[in-house]
C-alpha atoms as a PDB file:
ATOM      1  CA  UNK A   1     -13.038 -12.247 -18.874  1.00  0.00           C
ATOM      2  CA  UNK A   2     -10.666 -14.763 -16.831  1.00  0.00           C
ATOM      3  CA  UNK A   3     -10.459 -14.206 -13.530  1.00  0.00           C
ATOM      4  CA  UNK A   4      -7.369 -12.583 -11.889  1.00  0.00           C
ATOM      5  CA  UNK A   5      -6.124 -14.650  -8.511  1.00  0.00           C
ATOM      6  CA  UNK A   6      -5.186 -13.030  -5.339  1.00  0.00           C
ATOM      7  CA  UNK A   7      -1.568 -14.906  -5.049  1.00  0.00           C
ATOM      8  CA  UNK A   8       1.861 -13.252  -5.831  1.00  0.00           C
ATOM      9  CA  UNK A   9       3.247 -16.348  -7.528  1.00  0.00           C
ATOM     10  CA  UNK A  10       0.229 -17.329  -9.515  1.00  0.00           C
ATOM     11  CA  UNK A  11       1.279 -16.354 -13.078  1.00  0.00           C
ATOM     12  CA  UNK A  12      -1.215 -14.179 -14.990  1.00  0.00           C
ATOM     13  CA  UNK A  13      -1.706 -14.812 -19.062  1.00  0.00           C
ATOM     14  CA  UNK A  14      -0.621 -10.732 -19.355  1.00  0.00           C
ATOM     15  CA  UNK A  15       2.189  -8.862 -18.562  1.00  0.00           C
ATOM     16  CA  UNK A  16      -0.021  -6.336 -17.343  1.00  0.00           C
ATOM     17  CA  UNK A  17      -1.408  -8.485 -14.102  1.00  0.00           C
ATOM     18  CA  UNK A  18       2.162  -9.862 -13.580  1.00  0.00           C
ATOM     19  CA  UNK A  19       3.239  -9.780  -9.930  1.00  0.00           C
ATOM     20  CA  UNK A  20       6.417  -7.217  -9.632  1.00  0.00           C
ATOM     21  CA  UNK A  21       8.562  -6.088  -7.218  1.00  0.00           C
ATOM     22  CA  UNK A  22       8.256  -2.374  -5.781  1.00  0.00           C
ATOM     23  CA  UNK A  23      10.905   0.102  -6.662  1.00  0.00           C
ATOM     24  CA  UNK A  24      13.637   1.249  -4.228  1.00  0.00           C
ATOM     25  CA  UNK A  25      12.088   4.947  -5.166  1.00  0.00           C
ATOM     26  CA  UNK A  26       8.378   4.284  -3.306  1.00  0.00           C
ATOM     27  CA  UNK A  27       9.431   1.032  -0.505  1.00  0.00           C
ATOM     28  CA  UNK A  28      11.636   0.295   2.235  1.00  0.00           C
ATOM     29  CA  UNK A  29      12.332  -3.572   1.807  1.00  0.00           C
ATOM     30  CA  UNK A  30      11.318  -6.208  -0.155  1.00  0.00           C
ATOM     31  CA  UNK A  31       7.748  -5.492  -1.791  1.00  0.00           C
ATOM     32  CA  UNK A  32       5.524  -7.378  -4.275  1.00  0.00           C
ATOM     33  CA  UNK A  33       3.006  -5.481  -6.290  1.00  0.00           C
ATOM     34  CA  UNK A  34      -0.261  -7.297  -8.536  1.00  0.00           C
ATOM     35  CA  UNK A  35      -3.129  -5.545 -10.743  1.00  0.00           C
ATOM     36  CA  UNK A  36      -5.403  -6.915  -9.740  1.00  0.00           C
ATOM     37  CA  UNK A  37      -8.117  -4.488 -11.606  1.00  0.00           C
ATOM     38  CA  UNK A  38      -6.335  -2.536 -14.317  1.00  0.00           C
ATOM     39  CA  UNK A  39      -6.643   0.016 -17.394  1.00  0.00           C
ATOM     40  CA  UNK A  40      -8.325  -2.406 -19.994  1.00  0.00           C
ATOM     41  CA  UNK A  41     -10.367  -3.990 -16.813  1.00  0.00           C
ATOM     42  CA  UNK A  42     -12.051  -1.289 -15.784  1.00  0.00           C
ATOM     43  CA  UNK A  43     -12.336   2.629 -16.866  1.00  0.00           C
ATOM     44  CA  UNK A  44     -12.976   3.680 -12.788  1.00  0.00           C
ATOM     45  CA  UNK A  45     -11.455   1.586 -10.733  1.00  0.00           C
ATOM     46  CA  UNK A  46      -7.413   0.547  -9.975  1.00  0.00           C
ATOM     47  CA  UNK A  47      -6.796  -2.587  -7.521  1.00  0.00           C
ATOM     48  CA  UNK A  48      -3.558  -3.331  -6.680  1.00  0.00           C
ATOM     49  CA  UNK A  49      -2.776  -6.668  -4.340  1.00  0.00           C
ATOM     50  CA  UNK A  50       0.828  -5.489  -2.680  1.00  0.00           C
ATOM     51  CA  UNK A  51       2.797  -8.058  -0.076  1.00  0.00           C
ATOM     52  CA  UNK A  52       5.019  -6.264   2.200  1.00  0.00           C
ATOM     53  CA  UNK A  53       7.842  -8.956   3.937  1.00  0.00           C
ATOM     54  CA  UNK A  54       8.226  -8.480   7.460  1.00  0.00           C
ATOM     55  CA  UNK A  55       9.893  -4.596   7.852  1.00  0.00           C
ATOM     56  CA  UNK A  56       8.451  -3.707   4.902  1.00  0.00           C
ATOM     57  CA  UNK A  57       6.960  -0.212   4.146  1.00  0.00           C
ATOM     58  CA  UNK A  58       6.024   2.476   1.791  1.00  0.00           C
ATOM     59  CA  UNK A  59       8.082   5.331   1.691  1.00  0.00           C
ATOM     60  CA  UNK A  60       5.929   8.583   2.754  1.00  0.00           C
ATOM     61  CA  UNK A  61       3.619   9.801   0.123  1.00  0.00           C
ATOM     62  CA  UNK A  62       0.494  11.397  -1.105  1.00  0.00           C
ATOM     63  CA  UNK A  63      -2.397  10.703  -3.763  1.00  0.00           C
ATOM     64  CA  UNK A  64      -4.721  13.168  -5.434  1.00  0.00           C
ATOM     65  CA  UNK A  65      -7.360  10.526  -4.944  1.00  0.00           C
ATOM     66  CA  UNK A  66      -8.974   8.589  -1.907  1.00  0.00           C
ATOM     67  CA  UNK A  67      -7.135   4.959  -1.280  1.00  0.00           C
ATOM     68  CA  UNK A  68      -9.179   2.673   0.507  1.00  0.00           C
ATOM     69  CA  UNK A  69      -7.026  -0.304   2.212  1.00  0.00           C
ATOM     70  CA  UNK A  70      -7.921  -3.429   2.656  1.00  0.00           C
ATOM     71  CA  UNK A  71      -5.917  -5.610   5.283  1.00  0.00           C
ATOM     72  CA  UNK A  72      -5.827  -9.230   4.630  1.00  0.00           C
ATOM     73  CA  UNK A  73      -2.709 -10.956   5.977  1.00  0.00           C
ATOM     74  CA  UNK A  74      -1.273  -9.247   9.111  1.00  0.00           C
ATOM     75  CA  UNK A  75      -0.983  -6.571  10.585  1.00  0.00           C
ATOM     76  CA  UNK A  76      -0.964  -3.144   8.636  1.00  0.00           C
ATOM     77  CA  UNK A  77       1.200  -0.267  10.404  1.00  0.00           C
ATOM     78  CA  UNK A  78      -0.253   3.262   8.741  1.00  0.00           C
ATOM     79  CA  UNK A  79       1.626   6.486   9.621  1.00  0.00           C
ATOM     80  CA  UNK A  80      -0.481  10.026   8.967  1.00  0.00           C
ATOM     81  CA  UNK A  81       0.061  13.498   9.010  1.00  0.00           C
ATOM     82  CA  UNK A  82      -2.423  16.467   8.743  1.00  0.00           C
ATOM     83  CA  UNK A  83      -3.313  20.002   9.534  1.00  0.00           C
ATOM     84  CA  UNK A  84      -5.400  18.209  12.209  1.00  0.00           C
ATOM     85  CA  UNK A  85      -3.536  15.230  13.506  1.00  0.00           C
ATOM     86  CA  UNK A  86      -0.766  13.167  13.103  1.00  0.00           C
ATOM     87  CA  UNK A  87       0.317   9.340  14.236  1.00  0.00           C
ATOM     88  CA  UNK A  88       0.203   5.845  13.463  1.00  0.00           C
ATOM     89  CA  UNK A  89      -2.110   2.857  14.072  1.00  0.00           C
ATOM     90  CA  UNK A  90      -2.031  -0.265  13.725  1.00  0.00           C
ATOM     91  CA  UNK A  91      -4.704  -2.287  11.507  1.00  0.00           C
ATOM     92  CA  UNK A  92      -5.509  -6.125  11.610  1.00  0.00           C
ATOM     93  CA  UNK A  93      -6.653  -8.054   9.219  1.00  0.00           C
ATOM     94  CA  UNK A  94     -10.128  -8.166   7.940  1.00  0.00           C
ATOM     95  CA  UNK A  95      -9.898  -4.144   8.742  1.00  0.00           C
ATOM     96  CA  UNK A  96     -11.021  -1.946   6.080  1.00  0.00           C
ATOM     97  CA  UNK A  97     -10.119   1.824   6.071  1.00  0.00           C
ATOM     98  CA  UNK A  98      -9.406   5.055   3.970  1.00  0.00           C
ATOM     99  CA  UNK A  99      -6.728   7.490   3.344  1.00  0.00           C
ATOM    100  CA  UNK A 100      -7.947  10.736   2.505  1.00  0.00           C
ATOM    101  CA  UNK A 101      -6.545  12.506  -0.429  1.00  0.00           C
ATOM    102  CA  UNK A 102      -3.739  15.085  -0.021  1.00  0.00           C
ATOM    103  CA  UNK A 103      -3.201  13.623   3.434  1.00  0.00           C
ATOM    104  CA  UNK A 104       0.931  12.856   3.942  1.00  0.00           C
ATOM    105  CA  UNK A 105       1.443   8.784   4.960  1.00  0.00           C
ATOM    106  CA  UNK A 106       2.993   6.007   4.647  1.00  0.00           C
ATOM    107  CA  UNK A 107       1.697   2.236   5.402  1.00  0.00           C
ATOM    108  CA  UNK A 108       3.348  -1.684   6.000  1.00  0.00           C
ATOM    109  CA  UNK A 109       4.359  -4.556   7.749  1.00  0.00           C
ATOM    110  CA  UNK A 110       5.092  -3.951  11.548  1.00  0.00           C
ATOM    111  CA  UNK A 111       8.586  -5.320  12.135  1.00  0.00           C
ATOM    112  CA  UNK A 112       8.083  -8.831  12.812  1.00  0.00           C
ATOM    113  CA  UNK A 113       5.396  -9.954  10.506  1.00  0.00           C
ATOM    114  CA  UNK A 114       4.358  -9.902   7.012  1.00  0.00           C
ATOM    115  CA  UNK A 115       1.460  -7.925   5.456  1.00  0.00           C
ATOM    116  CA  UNK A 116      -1.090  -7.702   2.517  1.00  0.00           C
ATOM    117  CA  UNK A 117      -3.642  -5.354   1.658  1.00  0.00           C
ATOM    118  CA  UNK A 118      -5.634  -4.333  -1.603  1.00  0.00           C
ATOM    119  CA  UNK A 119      -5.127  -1.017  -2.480  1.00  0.00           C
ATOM    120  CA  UNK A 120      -8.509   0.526  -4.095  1.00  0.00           C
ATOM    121  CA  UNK A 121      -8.013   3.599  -6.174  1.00  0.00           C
ATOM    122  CA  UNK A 122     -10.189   5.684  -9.022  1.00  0.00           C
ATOM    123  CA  UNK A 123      -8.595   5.144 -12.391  1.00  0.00           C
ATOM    124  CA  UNK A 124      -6.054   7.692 -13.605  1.00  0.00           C
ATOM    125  CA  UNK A 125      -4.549   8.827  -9.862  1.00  0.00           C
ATOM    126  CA  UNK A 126      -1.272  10.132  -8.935  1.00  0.00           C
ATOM    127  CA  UNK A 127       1.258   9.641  -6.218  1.00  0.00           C
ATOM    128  CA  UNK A 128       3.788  12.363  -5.079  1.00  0.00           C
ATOM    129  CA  UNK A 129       6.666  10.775  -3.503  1.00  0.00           C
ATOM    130  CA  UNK A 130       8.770  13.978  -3.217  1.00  0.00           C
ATOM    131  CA  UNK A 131       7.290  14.479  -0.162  1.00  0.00           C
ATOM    132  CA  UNK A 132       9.409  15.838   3.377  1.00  0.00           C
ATOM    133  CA  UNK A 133       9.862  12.800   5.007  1.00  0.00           C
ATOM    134  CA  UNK A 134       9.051  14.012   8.666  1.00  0.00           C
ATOM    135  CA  UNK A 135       9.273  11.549  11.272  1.00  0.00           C
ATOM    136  CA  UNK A 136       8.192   8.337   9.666  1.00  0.00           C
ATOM    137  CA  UNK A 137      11.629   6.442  10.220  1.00  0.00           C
ATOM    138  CA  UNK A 138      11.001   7.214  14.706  1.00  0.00           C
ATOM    139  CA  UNK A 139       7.529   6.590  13.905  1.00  0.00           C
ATOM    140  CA  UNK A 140       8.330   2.928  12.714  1.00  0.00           C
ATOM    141  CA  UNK A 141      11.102   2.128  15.135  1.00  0.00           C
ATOM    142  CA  UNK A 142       8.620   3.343  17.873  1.00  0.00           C
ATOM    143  CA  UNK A 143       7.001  -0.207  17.074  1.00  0.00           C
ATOM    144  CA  UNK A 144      10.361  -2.336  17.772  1.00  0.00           C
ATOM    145  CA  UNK A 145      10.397  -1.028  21.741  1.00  0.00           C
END
């Protein structure tokens, strides 16, 4: 086994571990997606390097699974709903911390600055993005005041 390398531009011997951009569908400005871990890699585990530019976000969303982030350039903004609570906090590098399954969010770059995180997932998840939006856009602009 060859080892995959944490860069966007590094090419990969696979399609599979190719860097790509994320679709218009699940971001808000320019995003750049790697497998790092992948079907073929391993049977459990899915780990995804994603690079958000400065602005850049997910859209809001929800996975059937636990997602564990891992910030490691930047600053991460992450936006939550629940039954219980609801808000948004901001994460700095070398931060580690989990999104519960079935919980509404969204996560990315604060305004100014650009942002990386691994994404850590069990094998075989789903993500629903036809989710209500709520207030995710004032969340975010909340930041540029």
């Amino acid at each position: 086994m060859n080892p995959i390398k944490i860069n966007p531009t590094q090419p990969e011997p696979d399609a599979l571990h190719t860097p790509y951009k994320g679709s218009d569908k699940e971001f808000l400005g320019d995003v750049t997606l790697k497998r790092l871990v992948w079907a073929g890699d391993s049977a459990e585990v899915e780990l995804l390097g994603v690079w958000f530019s400065a602005g850049a976000r997910t859209k809001p969303h929800i996975h059937d699974v636990d997602q564990v982030l891992h910030v490691l350039e930047g600053t991460c903004v992450y936006g939550y709903a629940s039954d219980n609570e609801n808000g948004v906090i901001l994460v700095p590098a070398g931060e580690i911390f989990t999104v519960p399954k079935n919980v509404w969010h969204w996560h990315g770059a604060t305004p100014d600055a650009p942002m990386m995180h691994l994404s850590i997932r069990k094998m075989g998840n789903s993500t629903n993005w036809e989710v209500e939006e709520k207030n995710w856009a004032s969340q975010y602009a909340k930041l540029q005041e």
